[in-house]
Protein backbone atom coordinates (compact mmCIF):
# COMPACT_ATOMS: atom_id res chain seq x y z
CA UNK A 1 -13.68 32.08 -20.22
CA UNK A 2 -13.29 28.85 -22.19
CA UNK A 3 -16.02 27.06 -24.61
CA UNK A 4 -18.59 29.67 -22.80
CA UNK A 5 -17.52 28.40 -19.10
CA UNK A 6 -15.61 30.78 -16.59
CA UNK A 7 -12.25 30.02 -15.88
CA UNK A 8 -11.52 28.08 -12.12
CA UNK A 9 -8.61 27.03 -10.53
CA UNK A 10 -9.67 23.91 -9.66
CA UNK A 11 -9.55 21.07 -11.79
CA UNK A 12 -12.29 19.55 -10.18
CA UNK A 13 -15.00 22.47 -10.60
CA UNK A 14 -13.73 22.43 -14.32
CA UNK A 15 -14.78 17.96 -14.61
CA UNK A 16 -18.03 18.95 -12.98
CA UNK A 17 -19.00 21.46 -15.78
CA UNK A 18 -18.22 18.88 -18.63
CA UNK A 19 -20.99 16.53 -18.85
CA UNK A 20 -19.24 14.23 -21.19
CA UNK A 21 -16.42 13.27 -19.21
CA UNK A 22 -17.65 9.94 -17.28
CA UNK A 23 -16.67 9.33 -13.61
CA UNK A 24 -14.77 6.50 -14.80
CA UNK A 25 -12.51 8.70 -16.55
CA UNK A 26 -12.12 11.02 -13.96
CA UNK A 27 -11.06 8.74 -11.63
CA UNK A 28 -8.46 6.90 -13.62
CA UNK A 29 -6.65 10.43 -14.41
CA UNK A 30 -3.22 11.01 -13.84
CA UNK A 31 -4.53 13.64 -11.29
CA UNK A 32 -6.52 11.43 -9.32
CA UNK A 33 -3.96 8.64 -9.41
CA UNK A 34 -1.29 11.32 -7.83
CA UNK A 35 -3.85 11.81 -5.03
CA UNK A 36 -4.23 8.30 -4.71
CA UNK A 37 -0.47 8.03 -4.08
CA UNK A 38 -0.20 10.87 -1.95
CA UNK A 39 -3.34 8.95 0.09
CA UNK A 40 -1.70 5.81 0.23
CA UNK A 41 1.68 7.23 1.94
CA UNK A 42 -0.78 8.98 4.85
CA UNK A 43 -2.46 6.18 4.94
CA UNK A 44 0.14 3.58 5.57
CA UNK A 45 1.38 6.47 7.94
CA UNK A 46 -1.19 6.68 10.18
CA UNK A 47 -2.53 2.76 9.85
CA UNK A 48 0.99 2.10 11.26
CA UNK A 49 -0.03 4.24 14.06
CA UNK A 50 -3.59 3.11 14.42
CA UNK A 51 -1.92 -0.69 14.69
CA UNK A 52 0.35 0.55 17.38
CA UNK A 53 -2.89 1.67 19.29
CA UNK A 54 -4.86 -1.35 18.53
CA UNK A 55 -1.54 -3.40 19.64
CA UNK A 56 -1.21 -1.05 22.98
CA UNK A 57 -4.93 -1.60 23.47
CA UNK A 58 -5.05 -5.35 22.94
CA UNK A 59 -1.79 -6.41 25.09
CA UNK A 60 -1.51 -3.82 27.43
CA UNK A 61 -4.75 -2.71 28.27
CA UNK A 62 -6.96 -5.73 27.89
CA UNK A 63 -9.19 -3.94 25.87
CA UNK A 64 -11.51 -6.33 23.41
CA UNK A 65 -9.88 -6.39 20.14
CA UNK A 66 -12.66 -5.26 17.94
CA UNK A 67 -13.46 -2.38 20.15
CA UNK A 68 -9.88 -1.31 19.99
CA UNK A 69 -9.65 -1.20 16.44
CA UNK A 70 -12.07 0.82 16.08
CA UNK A 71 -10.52 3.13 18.93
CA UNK A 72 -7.14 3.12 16.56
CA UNK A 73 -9.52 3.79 13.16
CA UNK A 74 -10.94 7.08 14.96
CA UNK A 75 -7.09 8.07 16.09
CA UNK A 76 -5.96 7.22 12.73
CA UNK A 77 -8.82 8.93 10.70
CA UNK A 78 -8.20 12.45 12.19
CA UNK A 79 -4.49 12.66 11.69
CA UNK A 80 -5.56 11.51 8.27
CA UNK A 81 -8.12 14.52 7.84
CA UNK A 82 -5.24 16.98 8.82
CA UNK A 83 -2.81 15.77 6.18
CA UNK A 84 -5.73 14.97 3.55
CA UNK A 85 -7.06 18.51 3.76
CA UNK A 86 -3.62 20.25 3.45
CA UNK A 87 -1.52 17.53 1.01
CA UNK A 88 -3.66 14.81 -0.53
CA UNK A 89 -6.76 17.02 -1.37
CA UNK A 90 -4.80 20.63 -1.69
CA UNK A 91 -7.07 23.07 -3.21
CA UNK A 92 -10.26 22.08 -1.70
CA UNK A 93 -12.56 24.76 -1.57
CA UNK A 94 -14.62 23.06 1.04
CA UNK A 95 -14.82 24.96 4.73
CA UNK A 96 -12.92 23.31 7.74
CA UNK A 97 -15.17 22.97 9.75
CA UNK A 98 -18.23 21.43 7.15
CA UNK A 99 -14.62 19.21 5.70
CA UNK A 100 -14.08 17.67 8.91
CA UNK A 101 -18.05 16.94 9.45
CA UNK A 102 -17.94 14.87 6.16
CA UNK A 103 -14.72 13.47 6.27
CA UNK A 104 -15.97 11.74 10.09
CA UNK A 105 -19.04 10.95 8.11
CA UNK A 106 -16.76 8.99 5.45
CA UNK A 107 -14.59 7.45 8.06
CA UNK A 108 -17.50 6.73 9.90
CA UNK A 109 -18.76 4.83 6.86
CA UNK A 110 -14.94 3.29 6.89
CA UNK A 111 -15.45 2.32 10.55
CA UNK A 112 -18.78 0.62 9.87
CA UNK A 113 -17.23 -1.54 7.00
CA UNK A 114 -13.70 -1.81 9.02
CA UNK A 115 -15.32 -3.22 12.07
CA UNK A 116 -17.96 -5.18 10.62
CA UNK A 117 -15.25 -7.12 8.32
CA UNK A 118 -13.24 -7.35 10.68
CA UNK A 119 -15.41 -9.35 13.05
CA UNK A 120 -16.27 -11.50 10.33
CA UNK A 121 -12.45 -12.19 9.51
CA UNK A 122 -11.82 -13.00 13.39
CA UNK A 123 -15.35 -15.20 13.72
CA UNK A 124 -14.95 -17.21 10.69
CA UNK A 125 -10.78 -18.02 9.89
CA UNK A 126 -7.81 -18.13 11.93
CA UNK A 127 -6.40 -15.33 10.66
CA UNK A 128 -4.43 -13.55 13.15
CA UNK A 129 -5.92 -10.36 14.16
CA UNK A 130 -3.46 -7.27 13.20
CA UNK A 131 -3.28 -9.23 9.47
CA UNK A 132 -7.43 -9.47 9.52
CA UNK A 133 -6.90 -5.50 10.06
CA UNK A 134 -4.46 -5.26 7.44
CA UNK A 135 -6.67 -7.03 4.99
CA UNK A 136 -9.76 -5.51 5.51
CA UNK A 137 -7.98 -1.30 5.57
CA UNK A 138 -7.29 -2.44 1.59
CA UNK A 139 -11.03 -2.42 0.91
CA UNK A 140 -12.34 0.44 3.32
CA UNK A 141 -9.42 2.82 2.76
CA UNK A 142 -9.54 2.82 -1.43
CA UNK A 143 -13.77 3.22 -0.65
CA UNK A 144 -13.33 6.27 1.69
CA UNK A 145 -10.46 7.89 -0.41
CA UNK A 146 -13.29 7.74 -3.19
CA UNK A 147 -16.09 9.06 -0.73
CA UNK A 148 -13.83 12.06 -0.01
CA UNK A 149 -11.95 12.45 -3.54
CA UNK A 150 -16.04 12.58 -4.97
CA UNK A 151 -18.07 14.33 -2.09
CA UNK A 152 -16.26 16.07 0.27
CA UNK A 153 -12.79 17.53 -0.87
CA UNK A 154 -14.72 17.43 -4.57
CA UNK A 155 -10.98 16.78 -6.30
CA UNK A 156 -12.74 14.54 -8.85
């Protein structure tokens, strides 16, 4: 027991039971920034690989170009979940199954915002379509590592 609350391992169960330590301080810790890192390595990891599918789709099969990036955001997304739940968010006490669930629902969220900028990058500038995707991951990406650092790997 400390200061009258039982003892956990995880850092984030000890945050949620101290009232007077803001989000905002939370989520500029040294712990958070760490995960952060470790996100931004899977993430460039598998965005190279949901490029690669979006590139595939686009030149080899034909396939419209906002439809395949969202068919390389779902690719990407699960390998993400696999290394999230076992490197970026280690210690989760959150159940597979009910992690994977929320994590979809996050990238889902990611897809929404990923797609819909997207479209509005490639109807309204010349940008050329893999840097629109580039651009727009910068904003989704840092909003769903939140999503899942907050509410469903609750490291935070």
């Amino acid at each position: 027991m400390t200061g009258g609350q039982p003892v956990t391992g995880s850092v984030a169960a000890d945050n949620s039971q101290k009232p007077n330590v803001s989000l905002l301080r939370r989520l500029i810790s040294v712990r958070v920034g760490a995960m952060l890192v470790r996100n931004t390595i899977v993430s460039c990891s598998v965005f190279t690989i949901g490029l690669i599918v979006l590139w595939v789709l686009v030149n080899f099969a034909g396939i419209d170009k906002v439809v395949a990036a969202g068919v390389g955001f779902i690719i990407a997304n699960t390998l993400h979940y696999i290394f999230g739940r076992s490197w970026i968010f280690r210690g989760t006490d959150r159940g597979l199954r009910a992690g994977y669930i929320l994590f979809l629902v996050n990238s889902g969220i990611g897809l929404l915002l990923t797609t819909g900028l997207y479209a509005l990058l490639l109807n309204w500038t010349e940008v050329n379509y893999l840097v629109a995707r580039i651009i727009v991951s910068l904003f989704a990406g840092l909003i769903v590592f939140m999503l899942n650092a907050l509410f469903n790997f609750r490291q935070v």
